[in-house]
N, C-alpha and C. Protein backbone atom coordinates (compact mmCIF):
# COMPACT_ATOMS: atom_id res chain seq x y z
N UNK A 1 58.86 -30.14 -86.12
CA UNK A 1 58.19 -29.68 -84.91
C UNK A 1 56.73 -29.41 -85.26
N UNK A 2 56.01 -30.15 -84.66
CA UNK A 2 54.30 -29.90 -84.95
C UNK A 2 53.85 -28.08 -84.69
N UNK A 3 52.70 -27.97 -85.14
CA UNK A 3 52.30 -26.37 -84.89
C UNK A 3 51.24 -26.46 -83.95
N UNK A 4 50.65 -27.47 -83.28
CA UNK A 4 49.84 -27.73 -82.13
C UNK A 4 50.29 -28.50 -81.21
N UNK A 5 50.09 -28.47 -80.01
CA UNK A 5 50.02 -29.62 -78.52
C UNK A 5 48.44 -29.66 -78.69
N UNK A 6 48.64 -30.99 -78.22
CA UNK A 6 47.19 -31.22 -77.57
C UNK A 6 47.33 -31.67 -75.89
N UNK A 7 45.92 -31.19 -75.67
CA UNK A 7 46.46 -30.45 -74.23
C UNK A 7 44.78 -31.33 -73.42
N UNK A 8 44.48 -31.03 -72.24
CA UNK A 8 43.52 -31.81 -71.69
C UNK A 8 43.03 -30.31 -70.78
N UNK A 9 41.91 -29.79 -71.08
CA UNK A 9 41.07 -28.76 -70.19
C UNK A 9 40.47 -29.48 -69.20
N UNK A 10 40.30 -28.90 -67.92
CA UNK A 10 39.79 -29.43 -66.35
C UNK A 10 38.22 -28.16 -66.76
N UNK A 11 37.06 -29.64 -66.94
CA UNK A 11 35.97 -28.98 -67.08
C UNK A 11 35.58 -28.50 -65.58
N UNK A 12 34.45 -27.90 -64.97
CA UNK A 12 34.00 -27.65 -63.80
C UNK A 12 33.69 -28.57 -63.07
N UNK A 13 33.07 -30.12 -63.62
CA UNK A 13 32.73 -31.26 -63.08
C UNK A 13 33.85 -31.33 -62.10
N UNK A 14 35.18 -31.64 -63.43
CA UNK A 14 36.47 -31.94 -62.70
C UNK A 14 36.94 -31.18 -61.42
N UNK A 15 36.82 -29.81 -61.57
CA UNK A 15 37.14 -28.74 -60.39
C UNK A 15 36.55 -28.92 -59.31
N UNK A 16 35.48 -29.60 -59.43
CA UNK A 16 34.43 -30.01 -58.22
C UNK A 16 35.01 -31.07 -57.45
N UNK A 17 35.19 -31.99 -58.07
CA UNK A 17 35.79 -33.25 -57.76
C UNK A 17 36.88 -33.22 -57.26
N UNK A 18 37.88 -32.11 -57.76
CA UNK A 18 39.29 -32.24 -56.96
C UNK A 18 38.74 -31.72 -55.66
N UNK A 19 38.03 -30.48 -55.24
CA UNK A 19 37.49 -29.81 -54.21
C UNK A 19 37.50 -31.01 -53.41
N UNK A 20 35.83 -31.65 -53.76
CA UNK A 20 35.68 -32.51 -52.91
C UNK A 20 36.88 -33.55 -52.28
N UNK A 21 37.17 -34.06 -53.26
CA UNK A 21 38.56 -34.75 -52.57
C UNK A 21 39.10 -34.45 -51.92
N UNK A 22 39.74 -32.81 -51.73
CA UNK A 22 40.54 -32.31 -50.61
C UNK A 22 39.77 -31.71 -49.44
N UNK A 23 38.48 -31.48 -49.54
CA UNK A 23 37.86 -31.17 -48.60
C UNK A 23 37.88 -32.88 -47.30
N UNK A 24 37.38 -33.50 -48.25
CA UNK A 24 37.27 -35.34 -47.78
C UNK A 24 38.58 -35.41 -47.01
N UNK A 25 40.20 -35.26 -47.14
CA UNK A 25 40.67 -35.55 -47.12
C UNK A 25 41.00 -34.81 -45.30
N UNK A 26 41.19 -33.18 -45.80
CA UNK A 26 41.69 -32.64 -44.83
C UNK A 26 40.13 -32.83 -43.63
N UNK A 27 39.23 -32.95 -43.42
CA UNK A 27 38.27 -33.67 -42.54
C UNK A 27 38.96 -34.82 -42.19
N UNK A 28 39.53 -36.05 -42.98
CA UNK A 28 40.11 -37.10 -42.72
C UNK A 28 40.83 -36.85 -41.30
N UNK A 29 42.41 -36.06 -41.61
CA UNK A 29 43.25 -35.51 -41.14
C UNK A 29 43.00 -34.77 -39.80
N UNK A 30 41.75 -33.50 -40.00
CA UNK A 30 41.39 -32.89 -39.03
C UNK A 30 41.84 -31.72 -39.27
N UNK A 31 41.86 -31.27 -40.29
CA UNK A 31 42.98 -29.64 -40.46
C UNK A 31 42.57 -28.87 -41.53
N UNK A 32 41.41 -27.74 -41.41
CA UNK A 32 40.85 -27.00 -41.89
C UNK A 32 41.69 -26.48 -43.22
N UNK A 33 41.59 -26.48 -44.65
CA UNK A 33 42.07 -26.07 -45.32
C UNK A 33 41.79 -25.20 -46.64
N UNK A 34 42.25 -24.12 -46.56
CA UNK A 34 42.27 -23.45 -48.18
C UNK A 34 42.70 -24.18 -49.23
N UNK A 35 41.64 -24.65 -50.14
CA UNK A 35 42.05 -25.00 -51.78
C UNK A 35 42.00 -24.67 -52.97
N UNK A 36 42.92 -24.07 -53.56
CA UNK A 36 42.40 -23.38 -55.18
C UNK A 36 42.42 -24.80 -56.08
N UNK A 37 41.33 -24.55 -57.04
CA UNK A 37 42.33 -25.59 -58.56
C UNK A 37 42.31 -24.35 -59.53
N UNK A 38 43.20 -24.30 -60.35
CA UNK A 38 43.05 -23.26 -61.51
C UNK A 38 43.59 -24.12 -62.36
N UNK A 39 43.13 -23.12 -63.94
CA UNK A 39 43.69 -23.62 -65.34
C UNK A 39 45.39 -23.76 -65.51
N UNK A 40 45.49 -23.99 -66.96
CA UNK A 40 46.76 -24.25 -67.24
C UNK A 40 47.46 -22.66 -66.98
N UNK A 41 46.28 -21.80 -67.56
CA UNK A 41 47.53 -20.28 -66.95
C UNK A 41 47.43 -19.56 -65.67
N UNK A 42 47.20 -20.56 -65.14
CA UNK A 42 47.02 -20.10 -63.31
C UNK A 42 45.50 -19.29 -62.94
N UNK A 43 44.70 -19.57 -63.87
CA UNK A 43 43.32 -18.54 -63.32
C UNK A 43 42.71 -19.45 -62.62
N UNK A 44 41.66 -19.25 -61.16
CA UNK A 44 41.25 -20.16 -60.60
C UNK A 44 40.28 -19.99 -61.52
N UNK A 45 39.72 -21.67 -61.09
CA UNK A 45 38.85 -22.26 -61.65
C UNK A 45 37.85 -22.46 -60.39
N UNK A 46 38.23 -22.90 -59.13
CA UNK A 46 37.01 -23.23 -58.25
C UNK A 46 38.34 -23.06 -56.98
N UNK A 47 37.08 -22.67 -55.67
CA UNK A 47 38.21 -22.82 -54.59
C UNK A 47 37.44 -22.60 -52.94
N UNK A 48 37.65 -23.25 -52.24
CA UNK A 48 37.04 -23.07 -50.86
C UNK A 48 38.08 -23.00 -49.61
N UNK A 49 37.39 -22.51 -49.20
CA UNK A 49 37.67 -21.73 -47.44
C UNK A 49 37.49 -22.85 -46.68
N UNK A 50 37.26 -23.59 -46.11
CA UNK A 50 37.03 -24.71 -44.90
C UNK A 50 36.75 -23.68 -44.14
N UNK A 51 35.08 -24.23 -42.62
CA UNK A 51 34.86 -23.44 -41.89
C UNK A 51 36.64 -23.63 -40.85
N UNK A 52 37.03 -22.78 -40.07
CA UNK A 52 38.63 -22.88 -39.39
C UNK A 52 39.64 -22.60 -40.20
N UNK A 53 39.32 -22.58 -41.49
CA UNK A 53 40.99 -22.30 -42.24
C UNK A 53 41.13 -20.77 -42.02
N UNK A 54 42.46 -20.56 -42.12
CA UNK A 54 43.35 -19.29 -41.78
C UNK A 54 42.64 -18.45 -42.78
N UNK A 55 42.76 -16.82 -42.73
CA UNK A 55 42.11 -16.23 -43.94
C UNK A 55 43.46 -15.95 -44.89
N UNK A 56 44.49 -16.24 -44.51
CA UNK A 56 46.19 -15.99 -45.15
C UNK A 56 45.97 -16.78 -45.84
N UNK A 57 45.98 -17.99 -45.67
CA UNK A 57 45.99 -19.53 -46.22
C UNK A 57 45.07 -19.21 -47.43
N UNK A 58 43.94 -18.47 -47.45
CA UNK A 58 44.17 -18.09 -49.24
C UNK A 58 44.83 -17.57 -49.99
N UNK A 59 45.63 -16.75 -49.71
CA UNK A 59 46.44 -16.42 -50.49
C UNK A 59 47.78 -17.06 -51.07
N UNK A 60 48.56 -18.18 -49.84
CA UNK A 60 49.40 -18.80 -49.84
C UNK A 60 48.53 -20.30 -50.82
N UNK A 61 47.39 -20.66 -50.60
CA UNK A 61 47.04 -21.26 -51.52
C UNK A 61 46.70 -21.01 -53.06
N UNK A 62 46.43 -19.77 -53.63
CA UNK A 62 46.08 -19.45 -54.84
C UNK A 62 47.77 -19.43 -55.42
N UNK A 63 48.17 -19.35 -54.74
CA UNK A 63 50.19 -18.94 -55.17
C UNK A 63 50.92 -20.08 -55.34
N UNK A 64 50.42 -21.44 -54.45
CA UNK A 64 50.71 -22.53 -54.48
C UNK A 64 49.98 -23.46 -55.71
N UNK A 65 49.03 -23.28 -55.93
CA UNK A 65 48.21 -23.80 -57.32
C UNK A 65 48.55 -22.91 -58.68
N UNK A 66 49.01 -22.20 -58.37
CA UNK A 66 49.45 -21.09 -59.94
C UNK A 66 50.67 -21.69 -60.08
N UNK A 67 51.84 -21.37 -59.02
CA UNK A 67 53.13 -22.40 -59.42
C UNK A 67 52.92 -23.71 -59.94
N UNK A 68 52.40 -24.22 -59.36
CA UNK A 68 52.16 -25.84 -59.53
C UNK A 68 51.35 -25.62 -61.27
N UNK A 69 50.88 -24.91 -61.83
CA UNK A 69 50.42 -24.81 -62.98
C UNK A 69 51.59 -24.27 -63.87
N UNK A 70 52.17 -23.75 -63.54
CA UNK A 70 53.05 -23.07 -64.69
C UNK A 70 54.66 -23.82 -64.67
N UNK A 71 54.14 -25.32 -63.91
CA UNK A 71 55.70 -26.12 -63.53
C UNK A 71 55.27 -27.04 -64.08
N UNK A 72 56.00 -27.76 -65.31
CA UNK A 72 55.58 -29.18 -66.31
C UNK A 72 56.26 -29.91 -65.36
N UNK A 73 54.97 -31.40 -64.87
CA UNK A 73 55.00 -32.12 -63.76
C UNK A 73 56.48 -32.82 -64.77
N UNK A 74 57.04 -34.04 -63.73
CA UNK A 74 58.24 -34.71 -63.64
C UNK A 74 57.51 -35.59 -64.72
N UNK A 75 58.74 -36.47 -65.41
CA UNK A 75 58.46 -37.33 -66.54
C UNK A 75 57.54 -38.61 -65.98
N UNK A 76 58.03 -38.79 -64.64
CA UNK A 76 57.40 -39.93 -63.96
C UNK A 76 56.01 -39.80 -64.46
N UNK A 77 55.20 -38.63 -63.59
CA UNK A 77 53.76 -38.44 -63.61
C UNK A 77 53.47 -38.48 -65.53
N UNK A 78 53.97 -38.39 -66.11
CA UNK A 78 53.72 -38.08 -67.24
C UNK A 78 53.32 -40.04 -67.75
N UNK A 79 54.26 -40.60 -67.39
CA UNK A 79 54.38 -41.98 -67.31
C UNK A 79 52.97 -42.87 -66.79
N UNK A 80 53.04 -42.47 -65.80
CA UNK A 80 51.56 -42.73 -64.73
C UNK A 80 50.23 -42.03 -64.67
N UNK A 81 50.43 -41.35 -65.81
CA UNK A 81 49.22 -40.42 -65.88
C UNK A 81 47.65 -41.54 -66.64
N UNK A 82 46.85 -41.13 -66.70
CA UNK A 82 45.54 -42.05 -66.84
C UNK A 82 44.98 -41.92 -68.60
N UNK A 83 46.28 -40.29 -69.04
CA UNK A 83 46.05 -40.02 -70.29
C UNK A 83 47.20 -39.93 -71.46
N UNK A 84 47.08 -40.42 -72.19
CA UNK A 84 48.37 -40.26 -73.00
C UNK A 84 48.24 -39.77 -74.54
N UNK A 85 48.35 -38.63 -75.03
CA UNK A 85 48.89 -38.03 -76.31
C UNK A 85 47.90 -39.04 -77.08
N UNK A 86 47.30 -38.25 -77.67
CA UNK A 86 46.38 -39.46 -78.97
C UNK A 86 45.18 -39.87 -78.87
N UNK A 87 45.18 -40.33 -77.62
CA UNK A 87 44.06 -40.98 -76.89
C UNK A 87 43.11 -40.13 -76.70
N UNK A 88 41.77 -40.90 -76.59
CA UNK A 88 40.63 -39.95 -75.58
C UNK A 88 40.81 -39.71 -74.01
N UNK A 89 40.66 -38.91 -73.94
CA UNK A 89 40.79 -38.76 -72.21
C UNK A 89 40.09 -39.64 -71.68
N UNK A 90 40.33 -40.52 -69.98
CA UNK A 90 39.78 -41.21 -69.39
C UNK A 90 38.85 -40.46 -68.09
N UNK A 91 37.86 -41.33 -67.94
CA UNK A 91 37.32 -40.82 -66.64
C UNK A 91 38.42 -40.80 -65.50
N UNK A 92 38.33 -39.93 -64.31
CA UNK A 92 39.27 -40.17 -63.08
C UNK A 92 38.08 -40.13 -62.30
């Protein structure tokens, strides 16, 4: 059994980028939304309000991105992922 993982940190660039994406998205849609991203131990990292989103909907969102952090995704995504063990990380 090794004495390290190697692991992939979400710099701020990255945190930006997911933002934007979901901001892009829910405009798409039409449906004002709260988004956290946080680290691997659930601390946010970056997060916005949409002008119309609920003021609840932050909280139900910071709770929804902490689970989703502390749950090792399905083998699939692990499969389909853009990075694999060894490698240098890729741009997304």
């Amino acid at each position: 059994m090794p004495n390290f993982h190697e692991s992939l940190r979400l710099s701020h660039r990255g945190a930006f980028n997911a933002l934007a994406a979901a901001i892009k998205r829910a405009q798409e849609i039409g449906v004002p939304q709260c988004v956290f991203v946080v680290d691997t131990s659930g601390e946010t990292v970056a997060s916005i309000r949409m002008d119309g989103a609920k003021y609840l909907s932050m909280h139900t969102a910071r709770s929804k991105a902490r689970t989703a952090a502390s749950t090792p995704p399905p083998d699939r995504c692990l499969r389909n992922s853009a990075w694999r063990p060894g490698s240098p990380p890729k741009e997304v």
